[in-house]
N, C-alpha and C. Protein backbone atom coordinates (compact mmCIF):
# COMPACT_ATOMS: atom_id res chain seq x y z
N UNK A 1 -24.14 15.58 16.53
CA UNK A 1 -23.87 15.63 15.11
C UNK A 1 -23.25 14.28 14.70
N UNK A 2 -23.56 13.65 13.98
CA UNK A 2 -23.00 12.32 13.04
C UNK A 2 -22.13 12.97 12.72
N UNK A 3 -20.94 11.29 12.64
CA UNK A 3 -19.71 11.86 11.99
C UNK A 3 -20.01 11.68 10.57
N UNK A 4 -19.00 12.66 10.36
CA UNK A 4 -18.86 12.77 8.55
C UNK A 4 -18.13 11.40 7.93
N UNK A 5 -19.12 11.03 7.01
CA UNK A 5 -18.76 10.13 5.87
C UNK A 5 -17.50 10.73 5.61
N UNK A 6 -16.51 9.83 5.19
CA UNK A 6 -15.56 9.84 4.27
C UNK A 6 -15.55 10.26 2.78
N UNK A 7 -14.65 11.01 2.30
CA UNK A 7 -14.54 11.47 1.06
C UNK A 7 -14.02 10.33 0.62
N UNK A 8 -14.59 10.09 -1.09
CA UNK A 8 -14.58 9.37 -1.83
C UNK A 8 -13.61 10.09 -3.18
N UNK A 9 -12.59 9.71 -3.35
CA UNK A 9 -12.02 9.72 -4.85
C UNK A 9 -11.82 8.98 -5.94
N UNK A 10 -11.91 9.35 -7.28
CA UNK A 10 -11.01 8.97 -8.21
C UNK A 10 -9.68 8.97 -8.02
N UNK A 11 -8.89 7.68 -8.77
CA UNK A 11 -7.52 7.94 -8.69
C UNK A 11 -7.37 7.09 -9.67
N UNK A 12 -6.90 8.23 -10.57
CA UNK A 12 -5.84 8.13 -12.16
C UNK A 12 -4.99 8.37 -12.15
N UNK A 13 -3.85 7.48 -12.73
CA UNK A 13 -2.39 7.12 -13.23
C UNK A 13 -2.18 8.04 -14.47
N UNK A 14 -1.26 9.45 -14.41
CA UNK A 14 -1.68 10.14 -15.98
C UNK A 14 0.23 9.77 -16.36
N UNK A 15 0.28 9.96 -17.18
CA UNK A 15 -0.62 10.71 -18.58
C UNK A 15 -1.52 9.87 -19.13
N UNK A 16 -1.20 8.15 -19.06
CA UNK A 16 -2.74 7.23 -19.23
C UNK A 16 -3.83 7.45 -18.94
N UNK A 17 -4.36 7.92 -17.98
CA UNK A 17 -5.37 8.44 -17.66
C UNK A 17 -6.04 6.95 -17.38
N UNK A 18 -5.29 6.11 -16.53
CA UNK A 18 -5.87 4.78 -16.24
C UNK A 18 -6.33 4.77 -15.11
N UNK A 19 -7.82 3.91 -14.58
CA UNK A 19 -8.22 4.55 -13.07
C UNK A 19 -7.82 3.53 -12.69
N UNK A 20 -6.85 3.85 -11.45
CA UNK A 20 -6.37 2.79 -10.26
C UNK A 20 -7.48 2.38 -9.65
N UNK A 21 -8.16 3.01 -9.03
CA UNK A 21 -9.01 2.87 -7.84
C UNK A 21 -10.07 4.02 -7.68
N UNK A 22 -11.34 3.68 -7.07
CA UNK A 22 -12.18 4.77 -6.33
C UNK A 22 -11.57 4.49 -5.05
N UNK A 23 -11.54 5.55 -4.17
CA UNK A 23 -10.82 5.80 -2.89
C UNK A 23 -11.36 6.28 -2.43
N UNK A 24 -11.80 5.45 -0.52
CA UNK A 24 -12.24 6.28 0.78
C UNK A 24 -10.81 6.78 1.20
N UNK A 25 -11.12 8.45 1.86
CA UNK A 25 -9.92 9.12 2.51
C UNK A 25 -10.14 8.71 4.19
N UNK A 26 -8.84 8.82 4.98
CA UNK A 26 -8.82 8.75 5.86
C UNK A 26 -8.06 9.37 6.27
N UNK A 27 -8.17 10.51 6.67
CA UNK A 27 -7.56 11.64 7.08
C UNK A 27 -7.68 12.57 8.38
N UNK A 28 -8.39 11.47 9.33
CA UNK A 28 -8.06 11.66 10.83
C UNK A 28 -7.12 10.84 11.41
N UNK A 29 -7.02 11.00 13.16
CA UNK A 29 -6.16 10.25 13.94
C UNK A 29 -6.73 8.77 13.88
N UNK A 30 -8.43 8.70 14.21
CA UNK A 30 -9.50 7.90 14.12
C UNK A 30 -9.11 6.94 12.85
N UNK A 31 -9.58 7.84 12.11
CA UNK A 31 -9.82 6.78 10.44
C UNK A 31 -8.86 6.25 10.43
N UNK A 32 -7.38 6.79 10.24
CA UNK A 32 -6.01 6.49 10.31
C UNK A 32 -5.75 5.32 10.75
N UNK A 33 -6.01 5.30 12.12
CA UNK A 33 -5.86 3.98 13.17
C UNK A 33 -6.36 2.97 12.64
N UNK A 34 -7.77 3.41 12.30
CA UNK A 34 -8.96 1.84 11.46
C UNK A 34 -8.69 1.52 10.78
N UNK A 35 -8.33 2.33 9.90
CA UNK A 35 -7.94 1.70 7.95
C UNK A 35 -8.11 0.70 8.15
N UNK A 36 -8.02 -0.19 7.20
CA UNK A 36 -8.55 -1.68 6.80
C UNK A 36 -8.71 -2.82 8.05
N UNK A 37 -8.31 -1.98 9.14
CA UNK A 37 -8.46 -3.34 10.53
C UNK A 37 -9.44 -3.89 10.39
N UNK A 38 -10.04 -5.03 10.66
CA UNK A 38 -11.22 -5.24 10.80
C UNK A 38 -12.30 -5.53 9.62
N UNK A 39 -11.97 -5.41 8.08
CA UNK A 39 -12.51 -5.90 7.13
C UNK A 39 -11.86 -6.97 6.52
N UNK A 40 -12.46 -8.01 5.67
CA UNK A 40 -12.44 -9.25 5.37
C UNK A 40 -11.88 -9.27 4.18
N UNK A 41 -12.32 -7.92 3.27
CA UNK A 41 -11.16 -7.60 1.70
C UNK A 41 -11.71 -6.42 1.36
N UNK A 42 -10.85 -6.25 0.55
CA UNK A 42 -11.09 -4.67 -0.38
C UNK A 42 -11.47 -4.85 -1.49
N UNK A 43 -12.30 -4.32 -2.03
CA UNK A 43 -13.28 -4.90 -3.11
C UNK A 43 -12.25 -4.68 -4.74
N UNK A 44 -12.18 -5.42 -5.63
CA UNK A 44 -11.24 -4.81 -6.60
C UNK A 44 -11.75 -3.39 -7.04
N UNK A 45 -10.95 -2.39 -7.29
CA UNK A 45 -11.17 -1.28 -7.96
C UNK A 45 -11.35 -0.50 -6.75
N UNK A 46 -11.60 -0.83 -5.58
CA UNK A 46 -11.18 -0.05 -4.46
C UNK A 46 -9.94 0.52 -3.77
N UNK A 47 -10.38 1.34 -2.79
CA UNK A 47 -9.16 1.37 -2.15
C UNK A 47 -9.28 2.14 -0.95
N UNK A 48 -8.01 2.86 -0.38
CA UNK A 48 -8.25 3.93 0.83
C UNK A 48 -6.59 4.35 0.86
N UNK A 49 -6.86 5.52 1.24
CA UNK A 49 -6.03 6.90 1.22
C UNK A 49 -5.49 6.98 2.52
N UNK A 50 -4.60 7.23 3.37
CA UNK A 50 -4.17 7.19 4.88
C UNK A 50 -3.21 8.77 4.18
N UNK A 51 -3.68 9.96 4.68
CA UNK A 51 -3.19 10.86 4.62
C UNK A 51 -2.99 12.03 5.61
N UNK A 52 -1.87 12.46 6.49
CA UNK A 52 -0.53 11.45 6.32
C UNK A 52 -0.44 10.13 6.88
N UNK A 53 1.05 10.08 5.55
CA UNK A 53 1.07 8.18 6.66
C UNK A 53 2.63 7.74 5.01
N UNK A 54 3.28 7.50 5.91
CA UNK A 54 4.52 7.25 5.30
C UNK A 54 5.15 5.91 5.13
N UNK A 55 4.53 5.56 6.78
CA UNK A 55 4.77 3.99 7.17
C UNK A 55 3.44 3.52 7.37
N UNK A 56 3.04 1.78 6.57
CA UNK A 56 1.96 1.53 6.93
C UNK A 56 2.01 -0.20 7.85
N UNK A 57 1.58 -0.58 8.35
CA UNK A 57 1.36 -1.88 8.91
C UNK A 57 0.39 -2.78 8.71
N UNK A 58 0.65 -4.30 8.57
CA UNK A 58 -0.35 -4.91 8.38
C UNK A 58 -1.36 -5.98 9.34
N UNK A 59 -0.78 -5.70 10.44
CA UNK A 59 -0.69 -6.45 11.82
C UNK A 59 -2.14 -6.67 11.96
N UNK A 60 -2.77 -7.87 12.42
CA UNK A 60 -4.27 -8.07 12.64
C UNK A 60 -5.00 -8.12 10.69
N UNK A 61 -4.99 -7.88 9.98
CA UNK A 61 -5.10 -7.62 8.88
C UNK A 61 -5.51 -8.92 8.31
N UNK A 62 -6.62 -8.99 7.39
CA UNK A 62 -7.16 -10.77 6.85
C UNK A 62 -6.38 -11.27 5.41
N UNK A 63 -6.18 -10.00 5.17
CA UNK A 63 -5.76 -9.57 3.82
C UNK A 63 -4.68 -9.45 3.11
N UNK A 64 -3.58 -9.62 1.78
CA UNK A 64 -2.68 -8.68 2.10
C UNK A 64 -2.99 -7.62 0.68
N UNK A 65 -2.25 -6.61 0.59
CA UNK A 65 -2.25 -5.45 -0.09
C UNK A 65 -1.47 -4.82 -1.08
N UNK A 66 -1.92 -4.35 -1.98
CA UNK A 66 -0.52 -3.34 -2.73
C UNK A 66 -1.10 -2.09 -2.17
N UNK A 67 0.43 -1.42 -2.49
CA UNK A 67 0.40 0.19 -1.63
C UNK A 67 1.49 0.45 -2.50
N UNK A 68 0.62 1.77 -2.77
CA UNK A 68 1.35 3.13 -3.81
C UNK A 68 1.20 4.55 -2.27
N UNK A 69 2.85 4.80 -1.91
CA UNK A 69 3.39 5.76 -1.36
C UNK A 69 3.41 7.34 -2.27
N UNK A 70 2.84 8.04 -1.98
CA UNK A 70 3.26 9.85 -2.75
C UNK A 70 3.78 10.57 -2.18
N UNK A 71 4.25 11.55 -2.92
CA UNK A 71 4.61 12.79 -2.26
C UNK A 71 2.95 14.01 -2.74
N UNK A 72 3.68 14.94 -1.58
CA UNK A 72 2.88 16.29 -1.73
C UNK A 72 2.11 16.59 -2.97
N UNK A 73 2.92 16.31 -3.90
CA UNK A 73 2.65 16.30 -5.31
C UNK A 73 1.58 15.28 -5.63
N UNK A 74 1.39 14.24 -5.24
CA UNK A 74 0.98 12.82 -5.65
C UNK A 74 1.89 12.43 -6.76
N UNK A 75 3.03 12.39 -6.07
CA UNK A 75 4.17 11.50 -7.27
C UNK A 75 4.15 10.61 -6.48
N UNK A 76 4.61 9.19 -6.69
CA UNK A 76 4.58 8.19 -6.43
C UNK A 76 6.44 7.89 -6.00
N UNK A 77 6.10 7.66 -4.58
CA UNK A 77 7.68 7.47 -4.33
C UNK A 77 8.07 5.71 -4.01
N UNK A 78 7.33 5.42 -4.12
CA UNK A 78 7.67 3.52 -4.30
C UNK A 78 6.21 3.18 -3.91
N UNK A 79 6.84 1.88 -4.02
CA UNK A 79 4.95 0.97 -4.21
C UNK A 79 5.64 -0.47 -3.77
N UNK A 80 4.16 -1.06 -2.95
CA UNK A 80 5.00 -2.46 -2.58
C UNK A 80 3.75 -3.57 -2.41
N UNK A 81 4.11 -4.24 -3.85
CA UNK A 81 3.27 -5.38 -4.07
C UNK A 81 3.15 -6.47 -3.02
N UNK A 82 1.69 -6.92 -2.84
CA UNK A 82 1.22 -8.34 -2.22
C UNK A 82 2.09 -8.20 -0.64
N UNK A 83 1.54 -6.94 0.12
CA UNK A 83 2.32 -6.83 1.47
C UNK A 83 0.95 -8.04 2.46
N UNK A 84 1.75 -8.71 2.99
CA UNK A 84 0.95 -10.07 3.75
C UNK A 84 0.66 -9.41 4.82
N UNK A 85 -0.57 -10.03 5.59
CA UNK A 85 -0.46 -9.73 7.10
C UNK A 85 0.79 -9.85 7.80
N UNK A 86 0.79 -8.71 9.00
CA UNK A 86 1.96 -9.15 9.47
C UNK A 86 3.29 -8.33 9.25
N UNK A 87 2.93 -7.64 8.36
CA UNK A 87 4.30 -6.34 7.69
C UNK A 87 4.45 -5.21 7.57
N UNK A 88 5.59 -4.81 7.28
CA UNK A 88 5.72 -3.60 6.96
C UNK A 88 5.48 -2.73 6.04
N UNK A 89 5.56 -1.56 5.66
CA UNK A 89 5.94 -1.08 4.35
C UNK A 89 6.47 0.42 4.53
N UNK A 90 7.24 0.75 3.84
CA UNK A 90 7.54 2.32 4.19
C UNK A 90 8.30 3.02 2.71
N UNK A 91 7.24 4.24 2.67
CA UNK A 91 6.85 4.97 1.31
C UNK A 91 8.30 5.71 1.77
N UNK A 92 9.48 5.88 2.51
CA UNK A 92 10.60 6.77 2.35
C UNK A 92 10.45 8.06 2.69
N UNK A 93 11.46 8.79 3.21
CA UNK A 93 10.93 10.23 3.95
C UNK A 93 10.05 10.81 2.93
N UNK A 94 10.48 11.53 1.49
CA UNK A 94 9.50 12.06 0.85
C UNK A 94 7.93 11.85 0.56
N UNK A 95 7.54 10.84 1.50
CA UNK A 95 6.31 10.19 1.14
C UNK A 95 5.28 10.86 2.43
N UNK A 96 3.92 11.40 1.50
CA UNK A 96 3.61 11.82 2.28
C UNK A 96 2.03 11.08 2.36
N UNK A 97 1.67 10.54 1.61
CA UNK A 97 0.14 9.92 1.73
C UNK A 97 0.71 8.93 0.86
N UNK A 98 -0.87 7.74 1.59
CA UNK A 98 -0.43 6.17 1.21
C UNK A 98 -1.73 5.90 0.46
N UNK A 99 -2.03 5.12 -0.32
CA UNK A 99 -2.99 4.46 -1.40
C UNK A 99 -2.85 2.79 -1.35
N UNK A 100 -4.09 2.36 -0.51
CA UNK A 100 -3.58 1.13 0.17
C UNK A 100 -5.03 0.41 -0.77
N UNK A 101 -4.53 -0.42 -1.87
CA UNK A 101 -5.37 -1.40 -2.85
C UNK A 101 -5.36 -2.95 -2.87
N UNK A 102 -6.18 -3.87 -3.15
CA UNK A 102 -6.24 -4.74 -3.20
C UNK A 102 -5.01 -5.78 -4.23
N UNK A 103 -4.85 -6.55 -3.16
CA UNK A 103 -3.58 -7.21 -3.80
C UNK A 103 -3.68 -7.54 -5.38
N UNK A 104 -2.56 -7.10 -5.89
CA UNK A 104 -2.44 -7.83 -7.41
C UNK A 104 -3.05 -6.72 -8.56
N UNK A 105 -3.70 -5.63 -8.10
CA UNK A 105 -3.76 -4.30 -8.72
C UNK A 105 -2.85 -3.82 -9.34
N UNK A 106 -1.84 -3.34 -8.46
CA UNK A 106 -0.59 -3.03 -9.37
C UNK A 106 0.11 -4.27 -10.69
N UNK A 107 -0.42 -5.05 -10.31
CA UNK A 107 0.26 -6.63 -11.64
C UNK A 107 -0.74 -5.91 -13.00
N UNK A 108 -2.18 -5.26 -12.38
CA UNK A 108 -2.61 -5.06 -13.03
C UNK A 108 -2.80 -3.98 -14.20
N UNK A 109 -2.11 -2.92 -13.27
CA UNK A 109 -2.23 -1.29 -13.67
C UNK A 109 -0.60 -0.80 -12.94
N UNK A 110 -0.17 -0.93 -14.10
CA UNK A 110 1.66 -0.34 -13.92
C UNK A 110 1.79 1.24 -13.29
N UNK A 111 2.20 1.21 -11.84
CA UNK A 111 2.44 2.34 -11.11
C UNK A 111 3.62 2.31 -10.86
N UNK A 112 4.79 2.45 -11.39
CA UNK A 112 6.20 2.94 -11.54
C UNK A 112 6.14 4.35 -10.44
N UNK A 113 7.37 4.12 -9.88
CA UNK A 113 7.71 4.82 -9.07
C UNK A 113 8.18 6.13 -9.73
N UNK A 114 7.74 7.57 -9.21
CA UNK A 114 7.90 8.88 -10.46
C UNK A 114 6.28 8.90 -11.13
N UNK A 115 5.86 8.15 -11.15
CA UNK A 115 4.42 8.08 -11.69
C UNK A 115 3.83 9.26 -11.38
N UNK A 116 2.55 10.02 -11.73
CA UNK A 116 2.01 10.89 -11.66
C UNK A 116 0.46 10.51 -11.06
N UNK A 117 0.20 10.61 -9.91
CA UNK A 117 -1.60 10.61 -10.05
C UNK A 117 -2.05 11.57 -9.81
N UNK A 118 -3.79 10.91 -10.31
CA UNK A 118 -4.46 12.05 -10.18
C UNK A 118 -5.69 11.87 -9.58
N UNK A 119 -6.21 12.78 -8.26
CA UNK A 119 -7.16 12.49 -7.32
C UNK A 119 -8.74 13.43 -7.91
N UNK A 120 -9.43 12.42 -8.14
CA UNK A 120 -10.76 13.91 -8.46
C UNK A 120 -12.05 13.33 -7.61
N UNK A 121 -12.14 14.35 -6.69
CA UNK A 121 -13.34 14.59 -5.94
C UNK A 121 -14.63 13.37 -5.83
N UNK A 122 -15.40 12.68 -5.88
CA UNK A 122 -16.69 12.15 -6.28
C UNK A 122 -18.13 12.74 -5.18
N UNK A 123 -17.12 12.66 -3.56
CA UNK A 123 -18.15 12.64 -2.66
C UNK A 123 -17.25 13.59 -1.49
């Protein structure tokens, strides 16, 4: 059996109803591990989901990133602009899935911490 494609989301900032990103999930041990290793950039308006994942790393990485941390809820428990290869980041115990976007997104589309998103299905 082929492995299963990745689910694809929307992800809106409400009550704006502004779209952050379309989002691949990664929600194995597998995907988890891969996330962005090994690609050259993230396309703008992209992104990827590491769920769970509280702490993320940027080690080996070509790139660097903004990352919006949630809780259970998809509230947004901090966010951390233009993370370089090479670093850290950590969404805080309440954080339970990570939203890992192309640098300078957030300069673009205001994700305040308390923020509300919203994930809808595509694939």
């Amino acid at each position: 059996m082929p492995p299963a494609s990745p689910v694809q989301v929307r992800v809106w900032v409400e009550p704006a109803e502004a779209l952050l990103a379309v989002a691949e999930t990664a929600n194995t041990a597998a995907s988890r591990t891969q996330g962005l290793l090994g690609r050259d950039s993230l396309a703008p308006g992209q992104g990827l989901i590491l769920d769970p994942c509280r702490l993320i790393h940027t080690f080996f990485m070509r790139f660097a990133i903004d990352v919006v941390f949630v809780d259970r809820r998809q509230r947004v428990t901090r966010v951390a602009r233009d993370v370089r290869p090479f670093r850290f980041a950590w969404g805080g115990w309440s954080a339970r899935a990570t939203l890992e976007l192309p640098a300078g997104t957030l300069a673009r589309v205001p994700v305040p911490p308390g923020a509300q998103l919203r994930l809808e299905r595509i694939t």
